[in-house]
N, C-alpha and C. Protein backbone atom coordinates (compact mmCIF):
# COMPACT_ATOMS: atom_id res chain seq x y z
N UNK A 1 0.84 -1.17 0.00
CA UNK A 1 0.00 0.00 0.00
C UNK A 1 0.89 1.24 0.00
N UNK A 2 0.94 2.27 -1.18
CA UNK A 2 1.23 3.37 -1.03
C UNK A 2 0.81 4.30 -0.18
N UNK A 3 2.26 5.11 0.41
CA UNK A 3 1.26 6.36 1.17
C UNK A 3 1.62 7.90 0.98
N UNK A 4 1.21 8.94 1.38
CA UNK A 4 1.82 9.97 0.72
C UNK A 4 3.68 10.17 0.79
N UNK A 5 3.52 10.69 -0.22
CA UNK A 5 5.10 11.27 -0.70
C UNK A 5 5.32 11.89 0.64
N UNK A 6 6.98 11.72 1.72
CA UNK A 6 7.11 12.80 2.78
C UNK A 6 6.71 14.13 2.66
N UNK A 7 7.40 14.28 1.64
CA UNK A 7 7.46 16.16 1.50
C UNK A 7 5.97 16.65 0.83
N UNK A 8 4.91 16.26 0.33
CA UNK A 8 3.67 16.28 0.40
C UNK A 8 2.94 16.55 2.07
N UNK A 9 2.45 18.03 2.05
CA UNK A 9 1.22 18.02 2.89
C UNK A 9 -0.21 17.31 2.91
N UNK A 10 -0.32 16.55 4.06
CA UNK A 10 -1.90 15.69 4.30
C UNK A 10 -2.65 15.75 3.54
N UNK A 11 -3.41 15.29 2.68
CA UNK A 11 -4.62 15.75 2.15
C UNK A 11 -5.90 15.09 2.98
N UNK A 12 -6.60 16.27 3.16
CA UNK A 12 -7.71 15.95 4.33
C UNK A 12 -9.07 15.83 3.40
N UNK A 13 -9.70 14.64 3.57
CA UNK A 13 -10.92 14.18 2.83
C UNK A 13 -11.94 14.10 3.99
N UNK A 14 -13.15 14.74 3.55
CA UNK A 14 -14.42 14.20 3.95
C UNK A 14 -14.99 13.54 3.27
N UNK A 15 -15.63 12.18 4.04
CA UNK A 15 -16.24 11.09 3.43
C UNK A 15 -17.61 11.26 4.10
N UNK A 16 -18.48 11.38 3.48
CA UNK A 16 -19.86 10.94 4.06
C UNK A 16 -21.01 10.49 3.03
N UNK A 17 -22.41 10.55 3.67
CA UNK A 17 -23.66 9.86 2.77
C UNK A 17 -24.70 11.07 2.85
N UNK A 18 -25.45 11.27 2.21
CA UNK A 18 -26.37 12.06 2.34
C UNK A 18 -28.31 11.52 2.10
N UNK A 19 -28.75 12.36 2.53
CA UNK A 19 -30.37 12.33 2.47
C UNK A 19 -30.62 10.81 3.19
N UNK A 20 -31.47 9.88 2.49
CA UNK A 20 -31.71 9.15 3.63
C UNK A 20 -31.30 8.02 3.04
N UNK A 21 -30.33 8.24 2.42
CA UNK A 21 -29.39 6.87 2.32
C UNK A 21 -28.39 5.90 3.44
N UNK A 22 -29.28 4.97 4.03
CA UNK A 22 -28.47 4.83 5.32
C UNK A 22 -27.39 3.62 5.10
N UNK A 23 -27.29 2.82 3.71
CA UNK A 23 -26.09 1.91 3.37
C UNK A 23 -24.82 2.79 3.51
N UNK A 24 -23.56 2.31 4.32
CA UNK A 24 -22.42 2.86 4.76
C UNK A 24 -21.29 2.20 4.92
N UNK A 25 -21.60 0.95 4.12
CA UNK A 25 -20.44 -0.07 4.17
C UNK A 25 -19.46 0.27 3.21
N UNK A 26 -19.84 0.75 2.07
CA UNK A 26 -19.02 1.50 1.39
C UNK A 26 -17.89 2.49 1.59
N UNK A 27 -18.70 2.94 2.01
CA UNK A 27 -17.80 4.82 2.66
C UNK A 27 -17.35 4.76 3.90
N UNK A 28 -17.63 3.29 4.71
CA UNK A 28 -16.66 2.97 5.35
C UNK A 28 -15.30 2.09 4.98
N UNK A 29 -15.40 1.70 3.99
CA UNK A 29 -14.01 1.21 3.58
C UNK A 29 -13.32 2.12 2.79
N UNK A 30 -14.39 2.67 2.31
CA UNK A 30 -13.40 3.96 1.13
C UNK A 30 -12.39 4.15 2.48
N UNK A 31 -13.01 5.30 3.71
CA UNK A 31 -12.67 5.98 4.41
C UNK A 31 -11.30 5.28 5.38
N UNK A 32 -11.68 3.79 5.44
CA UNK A 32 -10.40 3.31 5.69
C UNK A 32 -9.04 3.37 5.05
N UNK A 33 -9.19 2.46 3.68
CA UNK A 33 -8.34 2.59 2.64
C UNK A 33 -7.86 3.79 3.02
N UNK A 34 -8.19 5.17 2.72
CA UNK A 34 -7.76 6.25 2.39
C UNK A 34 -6.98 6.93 3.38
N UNK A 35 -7.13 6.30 4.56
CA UNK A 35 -6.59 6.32 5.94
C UNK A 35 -5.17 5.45 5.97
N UNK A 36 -5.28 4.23 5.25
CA UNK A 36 -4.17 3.51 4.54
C UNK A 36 -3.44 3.37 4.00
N UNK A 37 -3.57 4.78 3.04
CA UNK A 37 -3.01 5.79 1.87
C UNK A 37 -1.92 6.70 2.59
N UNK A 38 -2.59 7.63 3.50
CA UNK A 38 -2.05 8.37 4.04
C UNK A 38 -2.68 9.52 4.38
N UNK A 39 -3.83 9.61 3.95
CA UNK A 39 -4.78 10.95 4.19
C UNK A 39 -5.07 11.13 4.96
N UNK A 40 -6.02 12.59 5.38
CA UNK A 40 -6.50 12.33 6.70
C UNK A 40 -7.89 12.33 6.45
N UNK A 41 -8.21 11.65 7.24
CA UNK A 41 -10.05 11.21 7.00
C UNK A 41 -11.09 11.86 7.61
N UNK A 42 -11.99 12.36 7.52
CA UNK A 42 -13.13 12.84 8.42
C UNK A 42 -14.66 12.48 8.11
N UNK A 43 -14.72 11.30 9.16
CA UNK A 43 -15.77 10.27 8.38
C UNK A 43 -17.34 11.01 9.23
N UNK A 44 -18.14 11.58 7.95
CA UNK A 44 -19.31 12.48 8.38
C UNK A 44 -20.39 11.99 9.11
N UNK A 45 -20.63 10.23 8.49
CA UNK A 45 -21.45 9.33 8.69
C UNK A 45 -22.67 9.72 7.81
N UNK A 46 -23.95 8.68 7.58
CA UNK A 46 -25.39 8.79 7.25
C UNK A 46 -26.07 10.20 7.46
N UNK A 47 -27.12 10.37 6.55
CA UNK A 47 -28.41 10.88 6.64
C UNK A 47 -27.55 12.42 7.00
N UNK A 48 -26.74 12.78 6.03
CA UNK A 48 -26.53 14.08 6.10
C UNK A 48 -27.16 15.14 5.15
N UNK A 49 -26.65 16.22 4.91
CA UNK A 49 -27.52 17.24 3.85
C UNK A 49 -26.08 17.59 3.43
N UNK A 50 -26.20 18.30 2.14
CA UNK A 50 -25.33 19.20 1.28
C UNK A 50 -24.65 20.52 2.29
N UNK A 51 -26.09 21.25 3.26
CA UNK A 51 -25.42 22.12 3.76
C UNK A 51 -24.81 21.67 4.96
N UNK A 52 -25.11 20.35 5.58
CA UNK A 52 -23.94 19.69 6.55
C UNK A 52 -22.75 19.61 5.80
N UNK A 53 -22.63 19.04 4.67
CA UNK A 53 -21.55 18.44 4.10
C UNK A 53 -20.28 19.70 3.88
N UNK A 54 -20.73 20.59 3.35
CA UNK A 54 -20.22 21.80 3.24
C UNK A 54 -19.45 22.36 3.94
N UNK A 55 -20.76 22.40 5.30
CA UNK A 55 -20.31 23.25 6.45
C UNK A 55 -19.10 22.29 7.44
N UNK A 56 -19.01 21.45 7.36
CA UNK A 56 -18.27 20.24 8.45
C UNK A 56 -17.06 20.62 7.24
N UNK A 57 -16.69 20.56 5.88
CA UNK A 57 -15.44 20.61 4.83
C UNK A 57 -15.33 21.96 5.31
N UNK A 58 -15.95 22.82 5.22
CA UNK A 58 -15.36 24.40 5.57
C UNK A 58 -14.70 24.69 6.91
N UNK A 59 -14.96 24.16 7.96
CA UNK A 59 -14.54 24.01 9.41
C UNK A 59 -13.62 22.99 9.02
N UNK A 60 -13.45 21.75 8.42
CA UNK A 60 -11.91 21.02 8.63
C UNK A 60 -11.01 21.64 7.77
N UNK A 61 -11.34 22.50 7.01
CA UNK A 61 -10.66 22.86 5.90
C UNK A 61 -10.05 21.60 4.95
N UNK A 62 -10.83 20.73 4.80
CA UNK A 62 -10.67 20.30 3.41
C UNK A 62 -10.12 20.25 2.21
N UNK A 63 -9.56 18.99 1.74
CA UNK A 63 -9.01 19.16 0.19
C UNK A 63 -9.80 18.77 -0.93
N UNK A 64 -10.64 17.49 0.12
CA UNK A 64 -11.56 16.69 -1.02
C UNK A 64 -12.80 16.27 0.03
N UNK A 65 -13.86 16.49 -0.83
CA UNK A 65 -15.17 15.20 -0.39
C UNK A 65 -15.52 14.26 -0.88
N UNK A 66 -15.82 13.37 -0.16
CA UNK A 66 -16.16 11.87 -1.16
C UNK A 66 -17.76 11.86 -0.93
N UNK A 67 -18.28 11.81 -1.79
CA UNK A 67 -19.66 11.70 -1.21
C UNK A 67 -19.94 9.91 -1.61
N UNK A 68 -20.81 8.99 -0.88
CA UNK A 68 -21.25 7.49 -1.50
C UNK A 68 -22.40 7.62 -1.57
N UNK A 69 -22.71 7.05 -2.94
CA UNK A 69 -24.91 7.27 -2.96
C UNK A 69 -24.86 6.26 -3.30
N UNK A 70 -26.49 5.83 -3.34
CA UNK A 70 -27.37 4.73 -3.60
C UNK A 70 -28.65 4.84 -3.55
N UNK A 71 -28.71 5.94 -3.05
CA UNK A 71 -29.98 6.73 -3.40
C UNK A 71 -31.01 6.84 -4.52
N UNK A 72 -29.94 7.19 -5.48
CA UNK A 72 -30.38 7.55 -6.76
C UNK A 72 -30.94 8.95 -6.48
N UNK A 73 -30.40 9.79 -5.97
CA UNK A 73 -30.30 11.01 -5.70
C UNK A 73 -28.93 11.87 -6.14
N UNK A 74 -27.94 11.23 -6.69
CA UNK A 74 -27.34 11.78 -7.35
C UNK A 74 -27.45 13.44 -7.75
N UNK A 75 -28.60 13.65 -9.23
CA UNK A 75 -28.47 14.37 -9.84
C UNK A 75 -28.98 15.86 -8.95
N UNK A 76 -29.44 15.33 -7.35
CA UNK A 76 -30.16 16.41 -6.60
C UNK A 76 -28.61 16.69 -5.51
N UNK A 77 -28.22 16.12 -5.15
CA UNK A 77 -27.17 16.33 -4.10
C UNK A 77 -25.76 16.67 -4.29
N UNK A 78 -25.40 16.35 -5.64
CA UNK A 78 -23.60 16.62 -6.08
C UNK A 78 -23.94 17.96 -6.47
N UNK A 79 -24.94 18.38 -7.25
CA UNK A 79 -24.98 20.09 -7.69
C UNK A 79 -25.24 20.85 -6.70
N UNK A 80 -26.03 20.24 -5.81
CA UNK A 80 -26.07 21.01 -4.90
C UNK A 80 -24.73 21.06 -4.19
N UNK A 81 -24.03 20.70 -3.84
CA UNK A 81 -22.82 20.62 -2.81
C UNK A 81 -21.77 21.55 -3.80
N UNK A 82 -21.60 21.21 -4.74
CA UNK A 82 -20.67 22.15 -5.81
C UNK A 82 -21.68 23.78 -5.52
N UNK A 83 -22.92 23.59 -5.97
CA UNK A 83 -23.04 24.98 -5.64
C UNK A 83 -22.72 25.68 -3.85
N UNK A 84 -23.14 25.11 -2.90
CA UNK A 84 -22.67 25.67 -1.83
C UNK A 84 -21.12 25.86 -1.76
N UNK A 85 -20.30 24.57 -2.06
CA UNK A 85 -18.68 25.41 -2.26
C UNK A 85 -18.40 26.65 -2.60
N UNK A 86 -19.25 26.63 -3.91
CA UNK A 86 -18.62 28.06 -5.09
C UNK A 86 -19.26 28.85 -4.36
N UNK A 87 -20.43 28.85 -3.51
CA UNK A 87 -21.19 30.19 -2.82
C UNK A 87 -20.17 30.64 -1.94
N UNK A 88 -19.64 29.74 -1.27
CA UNK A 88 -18.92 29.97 -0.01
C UNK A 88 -17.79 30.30 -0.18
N UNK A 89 -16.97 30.32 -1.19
CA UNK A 89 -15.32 30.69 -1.64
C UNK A 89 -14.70 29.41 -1.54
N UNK A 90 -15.48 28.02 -1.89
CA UNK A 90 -14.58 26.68 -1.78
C UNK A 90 -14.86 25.75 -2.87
N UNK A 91 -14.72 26.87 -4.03
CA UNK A 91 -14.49 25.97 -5.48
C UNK A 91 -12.87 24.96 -6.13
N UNK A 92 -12.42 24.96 -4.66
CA UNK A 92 -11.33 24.56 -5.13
C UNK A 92 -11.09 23.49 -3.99
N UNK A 93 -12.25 23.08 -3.69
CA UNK A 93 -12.50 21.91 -2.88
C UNK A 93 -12.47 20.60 -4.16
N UNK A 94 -12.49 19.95 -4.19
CA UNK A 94 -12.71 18.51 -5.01
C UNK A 94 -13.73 17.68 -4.36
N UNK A 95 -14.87 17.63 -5.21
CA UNK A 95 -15.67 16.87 -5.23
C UNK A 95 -16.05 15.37 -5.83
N UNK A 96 -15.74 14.63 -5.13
CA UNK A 96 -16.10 12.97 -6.07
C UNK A 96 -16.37 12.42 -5.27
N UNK A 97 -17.12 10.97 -5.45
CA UNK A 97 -17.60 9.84 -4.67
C UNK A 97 -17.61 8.87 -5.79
N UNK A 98 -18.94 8.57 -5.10
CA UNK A 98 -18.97 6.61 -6.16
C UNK A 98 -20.53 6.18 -5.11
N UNK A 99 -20.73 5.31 -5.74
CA UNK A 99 -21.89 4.18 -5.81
C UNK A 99 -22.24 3.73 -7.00
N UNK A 100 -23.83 3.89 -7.08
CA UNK A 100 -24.70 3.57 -8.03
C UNK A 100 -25.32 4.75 -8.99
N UNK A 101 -24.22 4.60 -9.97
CA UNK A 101 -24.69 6.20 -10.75
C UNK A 101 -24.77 5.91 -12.25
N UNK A 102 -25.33 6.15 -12.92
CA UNK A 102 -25.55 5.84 -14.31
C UNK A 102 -24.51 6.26 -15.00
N UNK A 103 -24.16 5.79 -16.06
CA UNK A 103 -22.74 6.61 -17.56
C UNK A 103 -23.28 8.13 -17.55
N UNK A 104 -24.64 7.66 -17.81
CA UNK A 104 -24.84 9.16 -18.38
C UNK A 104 -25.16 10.12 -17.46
N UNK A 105 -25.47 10.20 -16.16
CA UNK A 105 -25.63 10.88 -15.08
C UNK A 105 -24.10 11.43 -14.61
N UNK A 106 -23.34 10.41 -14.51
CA UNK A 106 -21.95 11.23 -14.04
C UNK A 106 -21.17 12.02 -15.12
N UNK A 107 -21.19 11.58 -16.59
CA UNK A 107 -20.63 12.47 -17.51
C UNK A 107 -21.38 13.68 -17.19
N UNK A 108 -22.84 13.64 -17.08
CA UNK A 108 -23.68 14.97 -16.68
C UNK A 108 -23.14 15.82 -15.46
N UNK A 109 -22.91 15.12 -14.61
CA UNK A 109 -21.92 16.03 -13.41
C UNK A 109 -20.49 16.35 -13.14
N UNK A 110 -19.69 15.49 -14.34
CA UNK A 110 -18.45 16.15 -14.24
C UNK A 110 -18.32 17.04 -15.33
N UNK A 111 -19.56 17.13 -16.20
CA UNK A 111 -19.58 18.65 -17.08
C UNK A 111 -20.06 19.91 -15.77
N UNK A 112 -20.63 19.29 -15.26
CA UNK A 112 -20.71 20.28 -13.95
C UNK A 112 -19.61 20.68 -12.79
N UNK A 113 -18.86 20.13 -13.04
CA UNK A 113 -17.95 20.64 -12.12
C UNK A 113 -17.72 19.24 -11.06
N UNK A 114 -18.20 17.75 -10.92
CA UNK A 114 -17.74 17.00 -9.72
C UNK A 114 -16.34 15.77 -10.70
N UNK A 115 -15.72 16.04 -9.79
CA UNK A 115 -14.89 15.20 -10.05
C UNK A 115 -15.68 13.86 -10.57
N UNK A 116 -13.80 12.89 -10.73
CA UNK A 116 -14.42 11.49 -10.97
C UNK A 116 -15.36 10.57 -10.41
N UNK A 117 -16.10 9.95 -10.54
CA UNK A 117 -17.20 8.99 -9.75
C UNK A 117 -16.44 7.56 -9.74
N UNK A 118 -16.34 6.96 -9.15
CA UNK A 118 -16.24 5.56 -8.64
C UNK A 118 -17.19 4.81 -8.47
N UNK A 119 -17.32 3.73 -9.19
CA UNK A 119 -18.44 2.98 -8.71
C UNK A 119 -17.94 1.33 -8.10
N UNK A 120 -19.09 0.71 -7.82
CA UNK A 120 -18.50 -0.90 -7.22
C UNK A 120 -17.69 -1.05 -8.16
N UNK A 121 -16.91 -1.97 -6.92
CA UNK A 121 -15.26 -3.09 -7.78
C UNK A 121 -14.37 -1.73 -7.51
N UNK A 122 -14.47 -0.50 -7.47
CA UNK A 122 -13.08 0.38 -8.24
C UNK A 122 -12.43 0.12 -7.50
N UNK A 123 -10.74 0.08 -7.76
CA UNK A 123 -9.56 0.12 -7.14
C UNK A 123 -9.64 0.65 -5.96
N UNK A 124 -9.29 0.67 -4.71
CA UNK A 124 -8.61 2.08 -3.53
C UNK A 124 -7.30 2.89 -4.41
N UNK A 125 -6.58 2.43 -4.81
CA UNK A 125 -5.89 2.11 -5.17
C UNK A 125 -5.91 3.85 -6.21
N UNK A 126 -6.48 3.21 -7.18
CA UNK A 126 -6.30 4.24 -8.72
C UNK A 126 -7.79 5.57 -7.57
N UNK A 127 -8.36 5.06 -6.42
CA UNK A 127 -8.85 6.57 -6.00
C UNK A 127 -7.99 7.20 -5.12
N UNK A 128 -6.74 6.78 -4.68
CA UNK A 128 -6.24 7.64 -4.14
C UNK A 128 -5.45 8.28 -5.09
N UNK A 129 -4.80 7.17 -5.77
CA UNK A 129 -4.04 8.21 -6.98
C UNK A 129 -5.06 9.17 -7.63
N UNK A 130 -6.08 9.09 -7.48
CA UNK A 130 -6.82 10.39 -8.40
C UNK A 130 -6.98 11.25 -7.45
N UNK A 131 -6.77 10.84 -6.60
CA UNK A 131 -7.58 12.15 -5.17
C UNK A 131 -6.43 12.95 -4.76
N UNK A 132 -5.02 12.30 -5.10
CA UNK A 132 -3.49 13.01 -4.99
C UNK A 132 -3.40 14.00 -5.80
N UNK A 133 -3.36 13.13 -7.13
CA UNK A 133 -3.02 14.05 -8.50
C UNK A 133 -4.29 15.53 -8.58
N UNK A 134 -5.75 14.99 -8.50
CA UNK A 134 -6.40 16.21 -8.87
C UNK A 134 -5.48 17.45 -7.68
N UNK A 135 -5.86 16.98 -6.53
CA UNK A 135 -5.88 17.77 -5.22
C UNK A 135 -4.12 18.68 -4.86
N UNK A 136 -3.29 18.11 -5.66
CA UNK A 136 -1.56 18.62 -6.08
C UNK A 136 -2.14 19.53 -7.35
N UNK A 137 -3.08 19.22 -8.52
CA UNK A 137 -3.48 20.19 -9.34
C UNK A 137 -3.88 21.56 -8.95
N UNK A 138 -4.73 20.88 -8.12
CA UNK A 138 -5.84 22.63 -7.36
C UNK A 138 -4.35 22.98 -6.35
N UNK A 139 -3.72 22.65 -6.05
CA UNK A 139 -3.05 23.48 -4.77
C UNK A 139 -1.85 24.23 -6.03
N UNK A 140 -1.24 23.43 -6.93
CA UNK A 140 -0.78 23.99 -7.76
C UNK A 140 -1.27 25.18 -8.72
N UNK A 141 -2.38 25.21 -8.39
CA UNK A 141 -3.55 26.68 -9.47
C UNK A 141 -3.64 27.76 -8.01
N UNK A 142 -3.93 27.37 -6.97
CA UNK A 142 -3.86 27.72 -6.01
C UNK A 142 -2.95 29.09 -6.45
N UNK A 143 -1.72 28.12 -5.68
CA UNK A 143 -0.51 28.89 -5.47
C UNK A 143 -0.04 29.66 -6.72
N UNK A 144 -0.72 29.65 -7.76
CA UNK A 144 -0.56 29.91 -8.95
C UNK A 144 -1.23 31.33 -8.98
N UNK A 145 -1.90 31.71 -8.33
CA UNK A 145 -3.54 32.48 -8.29
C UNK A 145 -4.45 32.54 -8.79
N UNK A 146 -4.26 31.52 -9.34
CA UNK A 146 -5.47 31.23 -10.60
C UNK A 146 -6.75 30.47 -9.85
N UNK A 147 -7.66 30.86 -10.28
CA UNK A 147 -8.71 30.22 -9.70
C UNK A 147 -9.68 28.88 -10.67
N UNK A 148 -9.50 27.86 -9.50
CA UNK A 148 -9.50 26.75 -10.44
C UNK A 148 -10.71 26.39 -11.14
N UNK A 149 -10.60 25.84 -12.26
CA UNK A 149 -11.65 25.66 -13.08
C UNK A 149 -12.57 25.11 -12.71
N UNK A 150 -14.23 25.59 -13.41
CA UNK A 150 -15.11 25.13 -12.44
C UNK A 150 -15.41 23.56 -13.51
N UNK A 151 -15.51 23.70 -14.39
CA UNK A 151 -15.97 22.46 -15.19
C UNK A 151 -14.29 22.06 -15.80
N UNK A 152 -13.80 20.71 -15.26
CA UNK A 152 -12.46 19.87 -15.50
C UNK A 152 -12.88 19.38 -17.47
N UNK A 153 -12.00 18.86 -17.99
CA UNK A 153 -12.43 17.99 -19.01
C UNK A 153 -12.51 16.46 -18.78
């Protein structure tokens, strides 16, 4: 198991579930793994809202959120959470998760601005490497002063 590079600062992830999706077996192993990686974790738990989710990433100060659905609430809860970031001055938060999300629903939200989606089976593995690389991108635009793009390709 890889873990962060020394000279790399923590990257601090919130993992949680939202609305009344109470399956959490998922986003409890993400949240391990990623703990396994080297990150630091801040596991939100069940039956949260967008403006919990937000508000708990804005107080840890945050690099990334993972959100896990199964809901099939998707297309109501990732826009929403991207929009409270950008309201709040935290468009340069990273947004992704995984569950049960359709092809065409997540191409629909990473034209919106959420990161990659993960669904069952994916690696830990290739999500931490994505959760490194995006999250070294934004700190690199960061420090750049550039303000990071709201829709990725």
């Amino acid at each position: 198991m890889s873990t962060a590079p020394a000279n790399e600062p923590k990257i601090r992830v919130l993992i949680s579930k939202c609305g009344l999706d109470g399956h959490d077996r998922g986003a409890r192993v993400v949240a391990r793994a990623l703990r396994d990686f080297g990150f630091e974790v801040i596991y939100l738990g069940i039956h949260q809202t967008p403006e919990s989710v937000v508000e708990a990433a804005l107080q840890e100060d945050v690099d990334a959120i993972g959100i896990s659905i199964h809901s099939a609430a998707h297309m109501t809860i990732f826009p929403r959470i991207l929009e409270l970031l950008r309201k709040n001055g935290a468009g340069s938060v990273l947004l992704t998760g995984g569950g049960i999300i359709p092809r065409e629903d997540a191409e629909a939200l990473k034209r919106m601005g959420v990161g990659e989606l993960f669904g069952p089976g994916s690696s830990m593995e290739d999500l931490a490497r994505y959760i490194r690389a995006e999250v070294a991108a934004r700190r690199t635009e960061a420090e750049a002063g550039r303000a990071p793009e709201e829709k990725r390709p």
